[in-house]
PDB file of N, CA and C in Angstrom:
ATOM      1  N   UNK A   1    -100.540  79.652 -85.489  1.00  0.00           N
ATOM      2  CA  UNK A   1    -100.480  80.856 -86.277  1.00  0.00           C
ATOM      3  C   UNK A   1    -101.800  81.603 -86.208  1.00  0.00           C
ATOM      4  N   UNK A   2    -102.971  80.951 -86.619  1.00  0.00           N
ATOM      5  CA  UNK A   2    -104.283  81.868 -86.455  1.00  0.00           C
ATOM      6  C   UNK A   2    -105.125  80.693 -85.248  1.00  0.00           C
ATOM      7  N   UNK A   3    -104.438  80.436 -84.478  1.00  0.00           N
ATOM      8  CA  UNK A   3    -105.246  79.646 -83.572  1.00  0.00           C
ATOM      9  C   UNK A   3    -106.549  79.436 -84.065  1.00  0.00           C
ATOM     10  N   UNK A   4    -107.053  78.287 -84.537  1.00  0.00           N
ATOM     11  CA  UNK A   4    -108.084  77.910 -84.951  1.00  0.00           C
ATOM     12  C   UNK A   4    -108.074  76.886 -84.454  1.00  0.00           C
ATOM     13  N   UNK A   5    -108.734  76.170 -83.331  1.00  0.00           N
ATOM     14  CA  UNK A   5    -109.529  74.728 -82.860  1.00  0.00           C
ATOM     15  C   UNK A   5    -110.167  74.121 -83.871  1.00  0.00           C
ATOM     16  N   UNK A   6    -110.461  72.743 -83.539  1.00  0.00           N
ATOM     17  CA  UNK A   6    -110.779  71.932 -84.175  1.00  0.00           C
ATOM     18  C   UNK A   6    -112.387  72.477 -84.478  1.00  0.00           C
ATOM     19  N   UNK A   7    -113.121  72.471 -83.329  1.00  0.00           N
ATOM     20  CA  UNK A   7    -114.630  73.179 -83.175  1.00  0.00           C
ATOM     21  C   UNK A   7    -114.938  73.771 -84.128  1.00  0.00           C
ATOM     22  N   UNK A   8    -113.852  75.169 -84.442  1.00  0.00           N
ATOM     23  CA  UNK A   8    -114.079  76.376 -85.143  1.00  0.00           C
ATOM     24  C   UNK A   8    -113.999  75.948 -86.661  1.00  0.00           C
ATOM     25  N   UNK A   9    -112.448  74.955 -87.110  1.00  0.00           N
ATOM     26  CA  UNK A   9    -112.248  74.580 -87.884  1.00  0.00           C
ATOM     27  C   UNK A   9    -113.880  74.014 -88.735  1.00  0.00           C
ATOM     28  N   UNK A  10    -114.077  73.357 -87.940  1.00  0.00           N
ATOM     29  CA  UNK A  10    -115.255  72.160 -88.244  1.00  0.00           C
ATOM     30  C   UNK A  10    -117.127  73.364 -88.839  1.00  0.00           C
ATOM     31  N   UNK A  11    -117.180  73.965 -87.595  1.00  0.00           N
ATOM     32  CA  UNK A  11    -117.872  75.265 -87.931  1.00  0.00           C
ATOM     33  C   UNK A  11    -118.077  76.349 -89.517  1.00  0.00           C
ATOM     34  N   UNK A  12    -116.160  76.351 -89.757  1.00  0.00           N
ATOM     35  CA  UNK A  12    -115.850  76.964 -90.828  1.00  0.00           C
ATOM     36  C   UNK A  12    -116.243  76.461 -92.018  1.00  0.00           C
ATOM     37  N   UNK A  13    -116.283  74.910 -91.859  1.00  0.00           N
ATOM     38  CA  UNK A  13    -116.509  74.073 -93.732  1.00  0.00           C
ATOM     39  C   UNK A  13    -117.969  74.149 -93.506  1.00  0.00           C
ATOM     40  N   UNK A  14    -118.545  73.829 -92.483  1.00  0.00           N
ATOM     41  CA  UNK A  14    -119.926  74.071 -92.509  1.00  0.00           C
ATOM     42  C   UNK A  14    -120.478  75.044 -92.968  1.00  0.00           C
ATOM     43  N   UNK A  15    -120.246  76.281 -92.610  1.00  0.00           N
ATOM     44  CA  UNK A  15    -120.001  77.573 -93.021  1.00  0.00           C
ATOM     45  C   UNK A  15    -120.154  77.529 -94.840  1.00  0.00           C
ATOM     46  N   UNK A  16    -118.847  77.330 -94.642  1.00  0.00           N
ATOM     47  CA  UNK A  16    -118.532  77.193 -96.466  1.00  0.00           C
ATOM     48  C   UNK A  16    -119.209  76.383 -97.528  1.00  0.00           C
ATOM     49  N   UNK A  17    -120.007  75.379 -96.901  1.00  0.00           N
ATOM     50  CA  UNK A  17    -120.638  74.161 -97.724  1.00  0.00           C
ATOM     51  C   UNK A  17    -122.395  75.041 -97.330  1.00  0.00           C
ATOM     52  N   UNK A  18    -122.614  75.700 -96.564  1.00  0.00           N
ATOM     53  CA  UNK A  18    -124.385  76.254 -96.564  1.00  0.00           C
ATOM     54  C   UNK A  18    -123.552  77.333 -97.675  1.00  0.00           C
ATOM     55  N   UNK A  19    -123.053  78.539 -97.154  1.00  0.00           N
ATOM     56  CA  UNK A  19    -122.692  79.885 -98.512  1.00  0.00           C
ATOM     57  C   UNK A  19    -122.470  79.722 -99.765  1.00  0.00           C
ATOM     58  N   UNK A  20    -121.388  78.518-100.009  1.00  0.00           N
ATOM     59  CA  UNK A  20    -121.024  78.349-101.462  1.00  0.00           C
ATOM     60  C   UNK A  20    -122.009  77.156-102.147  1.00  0.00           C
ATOM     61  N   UNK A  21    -122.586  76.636-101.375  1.00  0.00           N
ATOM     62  CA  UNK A  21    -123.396  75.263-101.845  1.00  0.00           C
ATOM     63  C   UNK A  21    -122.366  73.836-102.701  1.00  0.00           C
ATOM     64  N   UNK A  22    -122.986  72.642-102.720  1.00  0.00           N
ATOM     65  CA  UNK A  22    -122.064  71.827-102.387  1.00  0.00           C
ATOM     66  C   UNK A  22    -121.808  71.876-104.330  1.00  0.00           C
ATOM     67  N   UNK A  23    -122.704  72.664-105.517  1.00  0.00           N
ATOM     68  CA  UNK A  23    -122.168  72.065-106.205  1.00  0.00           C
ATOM     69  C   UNK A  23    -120.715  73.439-107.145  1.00  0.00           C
ATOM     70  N   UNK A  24    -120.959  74.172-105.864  1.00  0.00           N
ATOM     71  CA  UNK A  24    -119.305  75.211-106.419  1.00  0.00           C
ATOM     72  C   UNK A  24    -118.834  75.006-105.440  1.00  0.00           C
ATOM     73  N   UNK A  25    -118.490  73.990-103.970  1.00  0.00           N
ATOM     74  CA  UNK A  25    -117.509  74.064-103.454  1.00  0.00           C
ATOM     75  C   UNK A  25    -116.222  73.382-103.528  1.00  0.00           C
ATOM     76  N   UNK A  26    -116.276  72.567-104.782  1.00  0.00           N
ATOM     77  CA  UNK A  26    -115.151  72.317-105.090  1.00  0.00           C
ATOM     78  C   UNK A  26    -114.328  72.968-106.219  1.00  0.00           C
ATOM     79  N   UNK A  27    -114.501  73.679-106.294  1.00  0.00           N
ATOM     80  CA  UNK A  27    -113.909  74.593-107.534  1.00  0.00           C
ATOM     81  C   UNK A  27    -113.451  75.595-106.353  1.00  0.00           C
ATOM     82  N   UNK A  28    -113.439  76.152-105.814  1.00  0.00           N
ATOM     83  CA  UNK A  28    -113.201  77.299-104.604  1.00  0.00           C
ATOM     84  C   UNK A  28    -112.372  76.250-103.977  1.00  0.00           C
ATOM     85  N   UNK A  29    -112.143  75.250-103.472  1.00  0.00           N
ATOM     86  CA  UNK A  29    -111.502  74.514-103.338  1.00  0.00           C
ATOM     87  C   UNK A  29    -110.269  74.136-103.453  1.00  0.00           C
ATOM     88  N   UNK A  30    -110.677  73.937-104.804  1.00  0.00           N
ATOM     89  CA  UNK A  30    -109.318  73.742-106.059  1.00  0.00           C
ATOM     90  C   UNK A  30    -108.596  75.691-105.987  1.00  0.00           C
ATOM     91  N   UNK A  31    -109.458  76.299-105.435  1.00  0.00           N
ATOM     92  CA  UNK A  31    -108.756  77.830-105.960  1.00  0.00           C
ATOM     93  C   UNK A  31    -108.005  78.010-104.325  1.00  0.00           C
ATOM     94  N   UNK A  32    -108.477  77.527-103.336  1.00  0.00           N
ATOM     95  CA  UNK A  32    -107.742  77.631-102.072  1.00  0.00           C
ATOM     96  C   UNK A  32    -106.301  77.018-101.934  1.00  0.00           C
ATOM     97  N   UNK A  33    -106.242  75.439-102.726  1.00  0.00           N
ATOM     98  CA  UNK A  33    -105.640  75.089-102.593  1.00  0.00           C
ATOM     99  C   UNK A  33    -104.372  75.161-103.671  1.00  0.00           C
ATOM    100  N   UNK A  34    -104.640  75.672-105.015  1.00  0.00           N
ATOM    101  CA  UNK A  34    -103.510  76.811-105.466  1.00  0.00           C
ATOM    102  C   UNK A  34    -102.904  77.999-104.473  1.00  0.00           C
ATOM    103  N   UNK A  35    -103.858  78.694-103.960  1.00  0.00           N
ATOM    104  CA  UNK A  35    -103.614  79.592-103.186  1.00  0.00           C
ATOM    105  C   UNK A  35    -102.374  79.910-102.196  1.00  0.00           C
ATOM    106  N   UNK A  36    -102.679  77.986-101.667  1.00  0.00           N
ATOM    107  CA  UNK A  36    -102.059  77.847-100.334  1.00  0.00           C
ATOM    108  C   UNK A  36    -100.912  77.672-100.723  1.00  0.00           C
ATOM    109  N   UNK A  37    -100.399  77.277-102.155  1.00  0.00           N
ATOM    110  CA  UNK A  37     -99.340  76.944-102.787  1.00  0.00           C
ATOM    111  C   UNK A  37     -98.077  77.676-103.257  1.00  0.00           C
ATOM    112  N   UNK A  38     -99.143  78.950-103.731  1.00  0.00           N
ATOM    113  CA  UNK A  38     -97.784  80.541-104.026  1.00  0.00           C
ATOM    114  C   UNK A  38     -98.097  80.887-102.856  1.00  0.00           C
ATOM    115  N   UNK A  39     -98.578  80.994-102.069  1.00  0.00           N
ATOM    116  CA  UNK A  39     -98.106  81.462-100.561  1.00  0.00           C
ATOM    117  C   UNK A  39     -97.217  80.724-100.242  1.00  0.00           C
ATOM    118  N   UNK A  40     -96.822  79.405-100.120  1.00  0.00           N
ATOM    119  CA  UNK A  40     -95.813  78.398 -99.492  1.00  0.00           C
ATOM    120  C   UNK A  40     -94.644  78.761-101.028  1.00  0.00           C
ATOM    121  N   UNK A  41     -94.872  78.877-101.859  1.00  0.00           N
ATOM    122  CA  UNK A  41     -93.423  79.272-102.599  1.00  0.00           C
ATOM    123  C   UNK A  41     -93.282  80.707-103.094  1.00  0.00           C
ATOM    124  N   UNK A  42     -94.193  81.870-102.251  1.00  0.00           N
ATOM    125  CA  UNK A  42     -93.643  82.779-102.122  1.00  0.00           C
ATOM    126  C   UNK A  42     -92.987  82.903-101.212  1.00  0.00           C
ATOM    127  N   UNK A  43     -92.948  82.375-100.150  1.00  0.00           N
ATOM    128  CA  UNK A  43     -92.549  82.310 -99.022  1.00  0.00           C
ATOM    129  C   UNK A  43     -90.966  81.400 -98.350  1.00  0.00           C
ATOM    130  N   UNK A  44     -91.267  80.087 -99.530  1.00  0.00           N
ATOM    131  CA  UNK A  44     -89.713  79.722 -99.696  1.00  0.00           C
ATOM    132  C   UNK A  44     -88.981  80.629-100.374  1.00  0.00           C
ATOM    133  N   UNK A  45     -89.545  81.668-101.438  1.00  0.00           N
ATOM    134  CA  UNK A  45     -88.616  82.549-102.423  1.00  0.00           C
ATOM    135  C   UNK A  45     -87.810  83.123-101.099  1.00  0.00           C
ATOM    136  N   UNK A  46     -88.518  83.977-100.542  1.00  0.00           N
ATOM    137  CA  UNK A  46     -87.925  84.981 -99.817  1.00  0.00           C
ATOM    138  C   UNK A  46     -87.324  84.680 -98.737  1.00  0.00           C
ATOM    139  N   UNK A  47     -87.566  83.391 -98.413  1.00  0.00           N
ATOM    140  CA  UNK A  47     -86.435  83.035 -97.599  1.00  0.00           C
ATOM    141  C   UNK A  47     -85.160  82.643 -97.717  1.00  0.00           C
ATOM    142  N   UNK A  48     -84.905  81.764 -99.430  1.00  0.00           N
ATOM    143  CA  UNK A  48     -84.061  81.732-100.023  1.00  0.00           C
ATOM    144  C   UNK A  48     -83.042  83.018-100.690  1.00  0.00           C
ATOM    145  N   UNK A  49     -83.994  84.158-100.731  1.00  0.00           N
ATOM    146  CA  UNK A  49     -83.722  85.190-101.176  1.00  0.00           C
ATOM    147  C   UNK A  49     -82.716  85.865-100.181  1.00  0.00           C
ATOM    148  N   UNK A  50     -83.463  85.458 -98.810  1.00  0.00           N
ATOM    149  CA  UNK A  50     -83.005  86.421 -97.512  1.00  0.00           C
ATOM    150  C   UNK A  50     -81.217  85.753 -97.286  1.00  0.00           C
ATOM    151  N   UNK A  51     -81.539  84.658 -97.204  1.00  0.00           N
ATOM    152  CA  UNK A  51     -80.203  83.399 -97.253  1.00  0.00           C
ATOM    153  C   UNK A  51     -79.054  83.837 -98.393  1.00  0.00           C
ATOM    154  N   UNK A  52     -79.727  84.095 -99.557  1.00  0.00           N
ATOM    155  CA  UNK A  52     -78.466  84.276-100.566  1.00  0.00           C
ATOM    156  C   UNK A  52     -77.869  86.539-100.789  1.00  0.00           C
ATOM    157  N   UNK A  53     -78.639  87.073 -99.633  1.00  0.00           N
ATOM    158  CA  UNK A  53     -78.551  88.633 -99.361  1.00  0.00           C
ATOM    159  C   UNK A  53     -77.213  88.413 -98.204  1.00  0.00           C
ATOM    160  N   UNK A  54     -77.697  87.466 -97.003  1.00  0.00           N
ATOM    161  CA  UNK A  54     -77.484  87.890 -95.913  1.00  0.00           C
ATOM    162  C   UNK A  54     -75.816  86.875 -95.941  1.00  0.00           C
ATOM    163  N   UNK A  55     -75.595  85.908 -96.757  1.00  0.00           N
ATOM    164  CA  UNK A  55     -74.659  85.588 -96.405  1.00  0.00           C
ATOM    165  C   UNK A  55     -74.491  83.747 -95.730  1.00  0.00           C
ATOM    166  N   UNK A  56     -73.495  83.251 -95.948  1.00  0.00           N
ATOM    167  CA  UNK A  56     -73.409  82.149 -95.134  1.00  0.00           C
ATOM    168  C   UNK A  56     -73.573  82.305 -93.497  1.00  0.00           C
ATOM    169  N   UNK A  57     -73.180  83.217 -92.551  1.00  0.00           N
ATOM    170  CA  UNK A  57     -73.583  83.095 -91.465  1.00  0.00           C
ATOM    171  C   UNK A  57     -74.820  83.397 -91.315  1.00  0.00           C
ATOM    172  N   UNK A  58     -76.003  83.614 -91.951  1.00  0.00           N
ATOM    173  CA  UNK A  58     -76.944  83.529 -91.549  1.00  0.00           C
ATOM    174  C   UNK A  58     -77.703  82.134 -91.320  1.00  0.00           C
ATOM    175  N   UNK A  59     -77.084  81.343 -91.966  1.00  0.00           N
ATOM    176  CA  UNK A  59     -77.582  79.997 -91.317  1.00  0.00           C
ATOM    177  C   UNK A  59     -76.641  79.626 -90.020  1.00  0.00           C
ATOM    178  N   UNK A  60     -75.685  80.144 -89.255  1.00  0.00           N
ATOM    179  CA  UNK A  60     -75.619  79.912 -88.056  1.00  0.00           C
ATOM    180  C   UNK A  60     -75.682  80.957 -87.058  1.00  0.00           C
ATOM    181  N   UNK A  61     -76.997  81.161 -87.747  1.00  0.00           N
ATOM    182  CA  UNK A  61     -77.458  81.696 -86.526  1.00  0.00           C
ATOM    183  C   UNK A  61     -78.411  80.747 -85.632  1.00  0.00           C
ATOM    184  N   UNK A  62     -78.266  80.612 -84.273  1.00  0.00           N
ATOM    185  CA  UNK A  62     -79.344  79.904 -83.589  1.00  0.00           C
ATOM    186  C   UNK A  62     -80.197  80.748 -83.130  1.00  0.00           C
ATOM    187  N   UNK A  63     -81.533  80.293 -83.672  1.00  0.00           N
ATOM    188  CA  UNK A  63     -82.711  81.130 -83.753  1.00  0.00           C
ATOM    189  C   UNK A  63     -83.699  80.615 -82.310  1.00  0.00           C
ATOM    190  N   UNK A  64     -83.043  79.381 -81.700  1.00  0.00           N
ATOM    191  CA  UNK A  64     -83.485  78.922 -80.727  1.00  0.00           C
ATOM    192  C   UNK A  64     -83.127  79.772 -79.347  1.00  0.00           C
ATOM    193  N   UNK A  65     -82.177  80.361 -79.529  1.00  0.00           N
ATOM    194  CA  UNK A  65     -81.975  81.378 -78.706  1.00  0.00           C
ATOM    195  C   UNK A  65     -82.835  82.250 -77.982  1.00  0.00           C
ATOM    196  N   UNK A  66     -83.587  82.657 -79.149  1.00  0.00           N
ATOM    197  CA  UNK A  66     -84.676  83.921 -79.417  1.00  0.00           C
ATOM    198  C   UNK A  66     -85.987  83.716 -79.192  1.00  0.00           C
ATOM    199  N   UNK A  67     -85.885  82.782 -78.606  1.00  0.00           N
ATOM    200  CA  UNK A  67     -87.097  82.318 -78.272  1.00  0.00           C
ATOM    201  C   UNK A  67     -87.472  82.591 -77.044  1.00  0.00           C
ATOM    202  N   UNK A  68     -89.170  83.196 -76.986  1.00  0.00           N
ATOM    203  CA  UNK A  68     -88.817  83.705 -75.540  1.00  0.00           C
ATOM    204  C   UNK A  68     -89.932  82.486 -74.602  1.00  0.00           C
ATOM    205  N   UNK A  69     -89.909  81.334 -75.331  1.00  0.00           N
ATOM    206  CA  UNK A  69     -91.007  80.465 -74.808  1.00  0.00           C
ATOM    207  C   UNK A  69     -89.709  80.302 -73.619  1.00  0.00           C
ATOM    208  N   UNK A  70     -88.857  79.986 -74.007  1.00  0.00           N
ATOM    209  CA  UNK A  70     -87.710  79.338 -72.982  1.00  0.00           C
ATOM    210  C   UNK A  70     -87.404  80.273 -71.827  1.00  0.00           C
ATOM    211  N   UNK A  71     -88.036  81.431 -71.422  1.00  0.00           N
ATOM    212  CA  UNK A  71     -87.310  81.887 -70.435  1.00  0.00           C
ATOM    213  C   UNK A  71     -88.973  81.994 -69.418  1.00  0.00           C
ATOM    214  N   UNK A  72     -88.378  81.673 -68.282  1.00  0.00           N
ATOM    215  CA  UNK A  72     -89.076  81.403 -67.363  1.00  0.00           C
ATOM    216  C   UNK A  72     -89.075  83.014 -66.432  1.00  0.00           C
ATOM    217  N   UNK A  73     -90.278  83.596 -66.109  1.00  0.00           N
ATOM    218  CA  UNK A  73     -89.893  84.854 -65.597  1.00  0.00           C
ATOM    219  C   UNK A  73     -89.667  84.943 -64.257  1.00  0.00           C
ATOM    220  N   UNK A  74     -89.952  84.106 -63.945  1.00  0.00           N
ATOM    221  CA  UNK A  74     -89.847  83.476 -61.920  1.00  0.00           C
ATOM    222  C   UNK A  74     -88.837  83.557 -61.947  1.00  0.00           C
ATOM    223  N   UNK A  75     -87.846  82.671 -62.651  1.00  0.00           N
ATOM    224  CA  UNK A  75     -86.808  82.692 -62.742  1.00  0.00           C
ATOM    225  C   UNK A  75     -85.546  83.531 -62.603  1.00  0.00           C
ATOM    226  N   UNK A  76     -86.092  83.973 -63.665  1.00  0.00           N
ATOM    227  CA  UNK A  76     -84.924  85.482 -64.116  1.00  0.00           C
ATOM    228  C   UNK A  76     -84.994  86.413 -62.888  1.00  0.00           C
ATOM    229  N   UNK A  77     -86.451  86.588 -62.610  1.00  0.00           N
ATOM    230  CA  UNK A  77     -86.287  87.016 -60.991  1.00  0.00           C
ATOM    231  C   UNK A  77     -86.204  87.140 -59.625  1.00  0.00           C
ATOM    232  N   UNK A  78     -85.867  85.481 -59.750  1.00  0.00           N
ATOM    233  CA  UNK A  78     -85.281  85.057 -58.617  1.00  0.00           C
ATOM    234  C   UNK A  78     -83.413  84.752 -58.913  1.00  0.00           C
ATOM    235  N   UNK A  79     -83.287  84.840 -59.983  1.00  0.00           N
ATOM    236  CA  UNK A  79     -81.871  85.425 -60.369  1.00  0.00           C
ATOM    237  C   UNK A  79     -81.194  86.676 -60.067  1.00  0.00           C
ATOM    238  N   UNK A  80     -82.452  87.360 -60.571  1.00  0.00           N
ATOM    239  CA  UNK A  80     -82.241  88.976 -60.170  1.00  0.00           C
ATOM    240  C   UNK A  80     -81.811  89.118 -58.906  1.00  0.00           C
ATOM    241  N   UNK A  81     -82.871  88.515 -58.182  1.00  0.00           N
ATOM    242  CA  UNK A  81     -82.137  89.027 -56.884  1.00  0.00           C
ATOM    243  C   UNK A  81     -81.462  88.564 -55.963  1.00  0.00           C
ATOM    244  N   UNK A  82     -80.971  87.559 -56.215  1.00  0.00           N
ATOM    245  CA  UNK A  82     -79.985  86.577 -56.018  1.00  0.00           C
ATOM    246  C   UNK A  82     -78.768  87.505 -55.850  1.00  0.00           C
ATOM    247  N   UNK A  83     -78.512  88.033 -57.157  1.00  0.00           N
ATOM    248  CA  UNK A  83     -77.123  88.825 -57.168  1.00  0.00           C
ATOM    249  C   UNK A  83     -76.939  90.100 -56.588  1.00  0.00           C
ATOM    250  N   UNK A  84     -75.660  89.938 -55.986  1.00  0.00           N
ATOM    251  CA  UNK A  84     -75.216  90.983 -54.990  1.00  0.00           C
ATOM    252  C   UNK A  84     -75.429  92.263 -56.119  1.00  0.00           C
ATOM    253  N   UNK A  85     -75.541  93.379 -55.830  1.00  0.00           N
ATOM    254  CA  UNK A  85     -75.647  94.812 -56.039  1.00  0.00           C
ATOM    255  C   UNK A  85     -74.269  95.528 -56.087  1.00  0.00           C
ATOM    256  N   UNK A  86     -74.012  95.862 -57.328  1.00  0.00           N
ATOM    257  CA  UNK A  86     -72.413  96.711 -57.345  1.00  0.00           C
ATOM    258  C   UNK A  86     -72.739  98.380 -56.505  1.00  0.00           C
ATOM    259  N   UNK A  87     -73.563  98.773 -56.828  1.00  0.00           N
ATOM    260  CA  UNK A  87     -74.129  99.820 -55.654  1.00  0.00           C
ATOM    261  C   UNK A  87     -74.164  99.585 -53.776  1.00  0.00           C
ATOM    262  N   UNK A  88     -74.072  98.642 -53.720  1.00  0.00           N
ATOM    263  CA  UNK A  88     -74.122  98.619 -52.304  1.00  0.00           C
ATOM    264  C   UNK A  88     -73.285  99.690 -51.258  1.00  0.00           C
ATOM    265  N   UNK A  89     -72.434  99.201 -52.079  1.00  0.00           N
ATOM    266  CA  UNK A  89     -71.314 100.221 -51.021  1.00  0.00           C
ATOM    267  C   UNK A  89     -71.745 101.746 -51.115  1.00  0.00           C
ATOM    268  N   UNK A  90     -72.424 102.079 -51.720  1.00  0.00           N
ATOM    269  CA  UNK A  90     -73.108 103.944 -52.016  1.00  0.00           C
ATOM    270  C   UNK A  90     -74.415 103.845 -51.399  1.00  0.00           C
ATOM    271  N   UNK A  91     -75.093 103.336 -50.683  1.00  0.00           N
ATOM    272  CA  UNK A  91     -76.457 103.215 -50.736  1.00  0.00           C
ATOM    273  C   UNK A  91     -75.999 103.801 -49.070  1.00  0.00           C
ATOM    274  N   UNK A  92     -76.953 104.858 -48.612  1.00  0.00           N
ATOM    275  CA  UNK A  92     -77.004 105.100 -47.064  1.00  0.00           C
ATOM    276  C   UNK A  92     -76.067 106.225 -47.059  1.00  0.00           C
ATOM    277  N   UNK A  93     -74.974 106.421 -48.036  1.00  0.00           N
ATOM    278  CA  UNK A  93     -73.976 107.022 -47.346  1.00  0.00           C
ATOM    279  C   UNK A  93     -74.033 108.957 -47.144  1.00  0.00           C
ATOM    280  N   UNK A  94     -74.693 108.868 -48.408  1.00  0.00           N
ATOM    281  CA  UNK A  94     -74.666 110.349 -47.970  1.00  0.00           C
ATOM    282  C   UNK A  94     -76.102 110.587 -47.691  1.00  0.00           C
ATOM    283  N   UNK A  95     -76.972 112.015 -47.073  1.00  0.00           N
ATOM    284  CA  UNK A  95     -78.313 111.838 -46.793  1.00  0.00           C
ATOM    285  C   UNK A  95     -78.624 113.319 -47.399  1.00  0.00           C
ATOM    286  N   UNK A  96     -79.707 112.879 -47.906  1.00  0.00           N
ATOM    287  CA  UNK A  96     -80.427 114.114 -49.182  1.00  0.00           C
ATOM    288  C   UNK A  96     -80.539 115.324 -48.203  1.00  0.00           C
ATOM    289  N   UNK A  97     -80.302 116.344 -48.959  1.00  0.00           N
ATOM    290  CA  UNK A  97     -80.412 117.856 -48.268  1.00  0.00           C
ATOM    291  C   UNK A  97     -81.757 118.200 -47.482  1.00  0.00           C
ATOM    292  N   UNK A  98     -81.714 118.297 -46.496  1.00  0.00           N
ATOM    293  CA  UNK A  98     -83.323 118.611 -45.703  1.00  0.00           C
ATOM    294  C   UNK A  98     -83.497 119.805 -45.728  1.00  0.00           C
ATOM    295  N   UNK A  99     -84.073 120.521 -45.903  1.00  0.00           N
ATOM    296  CA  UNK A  99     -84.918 121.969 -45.654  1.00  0.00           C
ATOM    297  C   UNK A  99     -85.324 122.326 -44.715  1.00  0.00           C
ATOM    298  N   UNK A 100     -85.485 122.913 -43.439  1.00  0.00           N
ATOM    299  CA  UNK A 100     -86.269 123.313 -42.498  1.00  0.00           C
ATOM    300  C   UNK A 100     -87.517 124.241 -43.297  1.00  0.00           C
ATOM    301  N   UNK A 101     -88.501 124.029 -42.646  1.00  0.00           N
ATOM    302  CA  UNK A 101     -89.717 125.236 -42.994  1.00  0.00           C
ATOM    303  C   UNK A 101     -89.280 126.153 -42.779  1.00  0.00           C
ATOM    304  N   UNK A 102     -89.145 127.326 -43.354  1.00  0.00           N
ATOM    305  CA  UNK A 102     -89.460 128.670 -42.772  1.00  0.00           C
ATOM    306  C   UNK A 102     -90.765 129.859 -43.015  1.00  0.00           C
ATOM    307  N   UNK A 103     -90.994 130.236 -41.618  1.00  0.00           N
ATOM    308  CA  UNK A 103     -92.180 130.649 -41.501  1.00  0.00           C
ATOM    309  C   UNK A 103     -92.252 132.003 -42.338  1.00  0.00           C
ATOM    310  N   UNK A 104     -91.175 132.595 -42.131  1.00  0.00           N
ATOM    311  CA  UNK A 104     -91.038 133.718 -42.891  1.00  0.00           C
ATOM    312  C   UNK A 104     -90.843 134.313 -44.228  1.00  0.00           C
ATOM    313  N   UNK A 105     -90.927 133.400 -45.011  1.00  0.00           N
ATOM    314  CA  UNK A 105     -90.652 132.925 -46.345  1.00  0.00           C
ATOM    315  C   UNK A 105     -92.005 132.881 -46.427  1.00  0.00           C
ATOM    316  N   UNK A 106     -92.361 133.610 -48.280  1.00  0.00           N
ATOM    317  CA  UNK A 106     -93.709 133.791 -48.652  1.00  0.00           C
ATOM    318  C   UNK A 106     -94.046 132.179 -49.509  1.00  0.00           C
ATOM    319  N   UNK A 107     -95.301 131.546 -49.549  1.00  0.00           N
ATOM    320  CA  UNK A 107     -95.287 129.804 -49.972  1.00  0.00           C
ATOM    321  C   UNK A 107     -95.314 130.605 -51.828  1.00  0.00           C
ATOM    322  N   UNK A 108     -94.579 129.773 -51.942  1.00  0.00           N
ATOM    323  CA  UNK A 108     -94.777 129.273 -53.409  1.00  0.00           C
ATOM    324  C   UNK A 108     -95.661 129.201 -54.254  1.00  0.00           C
ATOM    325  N   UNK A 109     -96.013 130.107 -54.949  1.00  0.00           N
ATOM    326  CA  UNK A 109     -97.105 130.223 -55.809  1.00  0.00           C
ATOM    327  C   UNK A 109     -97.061 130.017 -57.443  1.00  0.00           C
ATOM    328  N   UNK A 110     -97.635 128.737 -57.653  1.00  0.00           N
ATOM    329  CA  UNK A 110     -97.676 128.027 -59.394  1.00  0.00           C
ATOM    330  C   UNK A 110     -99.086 129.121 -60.164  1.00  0.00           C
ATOM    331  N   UNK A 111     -98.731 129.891 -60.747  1.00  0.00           N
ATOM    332  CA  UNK A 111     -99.652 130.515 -61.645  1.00  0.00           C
ATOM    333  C   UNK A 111    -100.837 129.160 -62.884  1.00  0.00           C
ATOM    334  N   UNK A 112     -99.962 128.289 -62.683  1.00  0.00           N
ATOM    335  CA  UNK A 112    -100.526 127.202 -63.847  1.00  0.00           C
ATOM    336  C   UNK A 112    -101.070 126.135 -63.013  1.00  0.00           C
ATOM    337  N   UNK A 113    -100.943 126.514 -62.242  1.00  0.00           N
ATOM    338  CA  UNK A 113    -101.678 125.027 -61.293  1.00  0.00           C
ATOM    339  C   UNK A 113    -103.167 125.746 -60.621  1.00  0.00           C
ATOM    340  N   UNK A 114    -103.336 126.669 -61.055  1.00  0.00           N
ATOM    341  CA  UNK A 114    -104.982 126.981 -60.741  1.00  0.00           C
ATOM    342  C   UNK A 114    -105.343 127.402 -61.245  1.00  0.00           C
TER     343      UNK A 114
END
């Protein structure tokens, strides 16, 4: 979630034990770890909340689906092109209108392009 290493982790209390000093860091402590607590049951609320809005099929939904760790992009595009083309049969057949130059014809002049 906030990618934090162990290193950094370790860095951080250090951190916190020189700023707050060791004899208020347990009271800040005790206030983090309330903290962490209505965050974790605000957080069951609203999920319970979301569950009793959305209905019984919202628990079958497979959320594993949606995951996009699972899709491999090599893959998908060597899938891609694997498969035949419903266009094929149109491709080549007709050939775009050509223009000849003509010399006699005054060139084209863009007022906004200079």
């Amino acid at each position: 979630m906030m990618d934090i290493n162990g290193w950094e982790f370790i860095a951080l209390i250090v951190l916190a034990v020189v700023i707050l000093g060791p004899e208020r860091l347990p009271e800040y402590a005790a206030k983090l770890g309330q903290f962490v607590r209505q965050a974790r049951s605000m957080a069951e609320g609203a999920k319970g909340q979301l569950r009793e809005q959305m209905g019984p099929e919202f628990d079958d939904i497979n959320w594993k689906q949606y995951d996009p760790r699972q899709y491999d992009p090599r893959r998908i595009v060597r899938e891609a092109l694997m498969e035949p083309d419903a266009d094929d049969d149109h491709v080549g057949s007709t050939a775009p209108d050509v223009v000849a130059h003509d010399p006699s014809r005054a060139t084209p002049y863009d007022v906004d392009a200079t």
